[in-house]
Protein backbone atom coordinates (compact mmCIF):
# COMPACT_ATOMS: atom_id res chain seq x y z
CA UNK A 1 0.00 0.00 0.00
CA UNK A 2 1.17 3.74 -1.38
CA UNK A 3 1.54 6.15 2.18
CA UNK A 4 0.49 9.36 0.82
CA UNK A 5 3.65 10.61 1.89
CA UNK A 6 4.97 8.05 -0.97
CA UNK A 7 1.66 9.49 -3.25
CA UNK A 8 3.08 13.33 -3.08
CA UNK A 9 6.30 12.58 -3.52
CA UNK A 10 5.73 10.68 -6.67
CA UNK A 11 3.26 13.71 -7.68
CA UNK A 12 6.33 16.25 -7.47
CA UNK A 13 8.58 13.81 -9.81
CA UNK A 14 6.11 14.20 -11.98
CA UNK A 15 5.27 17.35 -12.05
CA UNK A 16 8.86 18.12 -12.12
CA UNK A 17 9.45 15.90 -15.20
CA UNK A 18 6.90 17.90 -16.95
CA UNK A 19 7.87 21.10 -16.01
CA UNK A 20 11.49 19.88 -17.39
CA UNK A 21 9.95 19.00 -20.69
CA UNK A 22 8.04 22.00 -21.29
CA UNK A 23 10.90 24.03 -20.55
CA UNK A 24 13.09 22.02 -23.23
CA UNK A 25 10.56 22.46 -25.47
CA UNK A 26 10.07 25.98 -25.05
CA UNK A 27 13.75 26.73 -25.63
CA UNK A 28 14.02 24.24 -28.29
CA UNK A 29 11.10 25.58 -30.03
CA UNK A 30 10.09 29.01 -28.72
CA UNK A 31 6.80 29.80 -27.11
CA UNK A 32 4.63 26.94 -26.67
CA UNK A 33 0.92 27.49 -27.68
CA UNK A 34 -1.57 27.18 -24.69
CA UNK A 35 -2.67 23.90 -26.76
CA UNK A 36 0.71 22.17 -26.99
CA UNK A 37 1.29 22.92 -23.35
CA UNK A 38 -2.22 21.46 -22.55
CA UNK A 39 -1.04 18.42 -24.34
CA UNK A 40 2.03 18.31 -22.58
CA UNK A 41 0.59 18.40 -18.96
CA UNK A 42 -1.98 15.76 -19.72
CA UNK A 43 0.41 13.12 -20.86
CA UNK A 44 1.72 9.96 -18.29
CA UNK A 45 5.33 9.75 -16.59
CA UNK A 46 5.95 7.21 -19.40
CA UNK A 47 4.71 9.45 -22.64
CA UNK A 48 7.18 12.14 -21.06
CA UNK A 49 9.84 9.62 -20.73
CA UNK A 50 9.72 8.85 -24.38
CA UNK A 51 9.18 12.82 -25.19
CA UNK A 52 12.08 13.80 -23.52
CA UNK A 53 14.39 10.99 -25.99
CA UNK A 54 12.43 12.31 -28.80
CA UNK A 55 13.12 15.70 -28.42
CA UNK A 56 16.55 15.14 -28.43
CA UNK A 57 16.20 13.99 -32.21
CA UNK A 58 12.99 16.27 -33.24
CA UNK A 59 13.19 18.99 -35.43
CA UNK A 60 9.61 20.34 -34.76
CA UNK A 61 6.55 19.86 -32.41
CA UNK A 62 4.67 18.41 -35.52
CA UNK A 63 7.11 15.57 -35.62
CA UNK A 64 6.84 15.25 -31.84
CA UNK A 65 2.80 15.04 -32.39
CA UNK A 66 2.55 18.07 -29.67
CA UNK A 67 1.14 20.28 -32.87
CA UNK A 68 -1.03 19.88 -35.65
């Protein structure tokens, strides 16, 4: 059983990852659009996991599916 001691701390990781991604993003790319950045925040520990080793290859948020 998760303590919720054990239940925040795994909230800030991920929060923390996702603030790290955005911020990649955003210097990678520029200013993120209120949609991309809604995308971002909704996605799983893993999907940022995998965005984060995509990035590092992406040349555009199109490629990385975060625009349309």
């Amino acid at each position: 059983m998760i303590t919720t001691f054990e239940r925040g701390k795994l909230a800030g990781k991920l929060e923390a990852l996702r603030e790290n991604v955005l911020f990649l993003l955003e210097k990678k790319f520029g200013p993120l659009s209120p949609d991309t950045v809604e995308r971002v925040t909704n996605l799983p520990a893993e999907q940022l996991h995998r965005l984060l080793a995509d990035l590092l290859k992406a040349q555009s948020l199109k490629e990385l599916q975060l625009q349309d």
